[in-house]
Protein backbone atom coordinates (compact mmCIF):
# COMPACT_ATOMS: atom_id res chain seq x y z
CA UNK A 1 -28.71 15.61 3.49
CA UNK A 2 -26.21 17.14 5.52
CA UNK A 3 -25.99 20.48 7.03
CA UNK A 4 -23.37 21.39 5.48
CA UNK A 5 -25.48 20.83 2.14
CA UNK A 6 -27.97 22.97 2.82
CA UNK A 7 -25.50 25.90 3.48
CA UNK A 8 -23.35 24.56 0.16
CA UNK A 9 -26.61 25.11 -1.52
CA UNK A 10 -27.81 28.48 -0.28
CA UNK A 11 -24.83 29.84 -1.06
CA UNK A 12 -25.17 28.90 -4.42
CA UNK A 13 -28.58 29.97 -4.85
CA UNK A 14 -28.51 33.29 -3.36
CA UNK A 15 -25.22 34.05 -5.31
CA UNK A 16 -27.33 33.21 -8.79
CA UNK A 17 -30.54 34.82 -7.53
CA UNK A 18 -27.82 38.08 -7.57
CA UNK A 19 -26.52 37.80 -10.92
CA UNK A 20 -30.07 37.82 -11.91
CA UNK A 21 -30.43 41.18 -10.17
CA UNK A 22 -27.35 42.22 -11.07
CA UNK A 23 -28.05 41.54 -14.92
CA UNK A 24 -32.05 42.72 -14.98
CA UNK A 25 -32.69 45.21 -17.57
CA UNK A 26 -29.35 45.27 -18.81
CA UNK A 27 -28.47 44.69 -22.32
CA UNK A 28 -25.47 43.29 -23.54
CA UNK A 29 -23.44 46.08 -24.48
CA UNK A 30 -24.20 47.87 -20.81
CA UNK A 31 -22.90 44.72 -19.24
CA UNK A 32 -19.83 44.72 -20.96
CA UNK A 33 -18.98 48.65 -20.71
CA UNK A 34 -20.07 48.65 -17.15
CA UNK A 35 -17.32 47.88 -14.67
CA UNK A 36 -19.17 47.79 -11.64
CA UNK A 37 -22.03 45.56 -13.12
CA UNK A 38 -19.23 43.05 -14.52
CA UNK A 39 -17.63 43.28 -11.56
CA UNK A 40 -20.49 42.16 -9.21
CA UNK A 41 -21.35 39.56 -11.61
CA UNK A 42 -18.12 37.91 -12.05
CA UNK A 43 -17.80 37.79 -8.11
CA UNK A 44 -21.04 36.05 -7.79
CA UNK A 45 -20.14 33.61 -10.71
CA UNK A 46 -17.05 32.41 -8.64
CA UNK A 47 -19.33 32.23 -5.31
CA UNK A 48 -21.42 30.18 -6.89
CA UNK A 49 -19.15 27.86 -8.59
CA UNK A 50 -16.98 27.60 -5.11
CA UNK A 51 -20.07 26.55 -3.57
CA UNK A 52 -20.91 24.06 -5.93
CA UNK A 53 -17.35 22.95 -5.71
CA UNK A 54 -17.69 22.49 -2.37
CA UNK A 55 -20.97 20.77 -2.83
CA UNK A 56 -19.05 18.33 -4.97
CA UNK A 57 -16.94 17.73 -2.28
CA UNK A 58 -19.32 16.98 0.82
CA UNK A 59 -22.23 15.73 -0.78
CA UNK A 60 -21.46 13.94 -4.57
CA UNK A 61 -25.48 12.95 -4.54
CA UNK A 62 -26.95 16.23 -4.16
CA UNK A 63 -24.32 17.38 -6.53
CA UNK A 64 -25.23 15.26 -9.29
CA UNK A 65 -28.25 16.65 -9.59
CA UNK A 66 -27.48 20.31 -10.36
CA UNK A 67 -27.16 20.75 -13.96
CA UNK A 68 -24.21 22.58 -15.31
CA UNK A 69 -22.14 21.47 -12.39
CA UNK A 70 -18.89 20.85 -13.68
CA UNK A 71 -19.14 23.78 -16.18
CA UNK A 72 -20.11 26.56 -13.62
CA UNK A 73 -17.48 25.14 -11.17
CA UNK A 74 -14.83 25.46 -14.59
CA UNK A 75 -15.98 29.26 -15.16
CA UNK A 76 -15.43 29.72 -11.47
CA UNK A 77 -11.81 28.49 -12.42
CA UNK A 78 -11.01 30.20 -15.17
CA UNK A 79 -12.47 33.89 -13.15
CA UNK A 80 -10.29 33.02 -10.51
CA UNK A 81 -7.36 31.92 -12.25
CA UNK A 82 -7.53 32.86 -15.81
CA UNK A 83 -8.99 36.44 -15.53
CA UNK A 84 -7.46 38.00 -17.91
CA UNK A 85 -9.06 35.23 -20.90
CA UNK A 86 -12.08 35.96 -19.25
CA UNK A 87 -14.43 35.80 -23.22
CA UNK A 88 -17.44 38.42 -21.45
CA UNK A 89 -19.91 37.29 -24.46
CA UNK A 90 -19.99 33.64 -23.01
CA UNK A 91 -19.80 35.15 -19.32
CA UNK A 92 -23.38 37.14 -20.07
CA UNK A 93 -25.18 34.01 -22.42
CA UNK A 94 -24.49 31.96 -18.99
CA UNK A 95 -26.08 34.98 -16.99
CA UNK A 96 -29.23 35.59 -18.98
CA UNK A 97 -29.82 31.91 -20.49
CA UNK A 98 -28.49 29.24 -17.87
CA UNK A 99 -28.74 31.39 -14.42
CA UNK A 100 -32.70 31.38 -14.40
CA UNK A 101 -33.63 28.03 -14.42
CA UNK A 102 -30.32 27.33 -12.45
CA UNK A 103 -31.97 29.52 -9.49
CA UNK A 104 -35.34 27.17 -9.79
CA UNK A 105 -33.26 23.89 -8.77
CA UNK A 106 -30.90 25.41 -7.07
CA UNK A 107 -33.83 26.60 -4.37
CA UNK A 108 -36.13 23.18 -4.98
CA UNK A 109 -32.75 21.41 -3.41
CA UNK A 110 -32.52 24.57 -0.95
CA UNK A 111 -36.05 23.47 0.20
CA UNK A 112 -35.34 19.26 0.45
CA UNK A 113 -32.31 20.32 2.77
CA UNK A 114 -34.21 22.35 5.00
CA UNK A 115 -36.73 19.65 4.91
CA UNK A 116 -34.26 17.17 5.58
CA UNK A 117 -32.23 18.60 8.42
CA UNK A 118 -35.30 20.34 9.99
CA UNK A 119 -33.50 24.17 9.74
């Protein structure tokens, strides 16, 4: 792995390890009335999905084996481009049910490129 992978994936990790802070204890409903909460979310969503992108880009082996990929890197598109479709029901099942076990791989992979580069 390259550097430049490692940092790809950081990124992406510690921008889903905040949507899970961002979202704890938080139903629904509060999410959706909440500005602020939305707000932070949304930003980290399109962090995440740029560095995933990016990921894509530099390192197509690593990238193949985060799952979601191409979806997270699409709702990344559609926040920065479409924001005014943005549907916050789907935005908030990707939060609660694909963000936690996207935070487990996302760190296992942190771990092989720090491993692998020695950082």
């Amino acid at each position: 792995m390259q550097r430049k992978t490692g940092a790809h994936l950081w990124d992406a990790a510690e921008a889903a390890k905040l949507v899970r802070e961002f979202a704890g204890g938080k139903t629904e409903e509060e999410f959706i009335s909440d500005l602020v909460v939305r707000s932070a979310i949304e930003r980290q969503l399109e962090i995440l999905g740029e560095a995933l992108k990016r990921l894509r880009r530099d390192d197509a082996d690593t990238a193949a084996r985060v799952p979601g990929l191409e979806r997270i890197v699409g709702l990344r598109n559609v926040l920065a481009h479409e924001y005014g479709d943005i549907d916050y029901e789907i935005l908030w099942l990707a939060t609660t049910t694909e963000i936690p076990g996207l935070i487990t791989i996302l760190n296992e992979l942190v771990d092989e490129a720090r491993d692998a580069t020695g950082l």
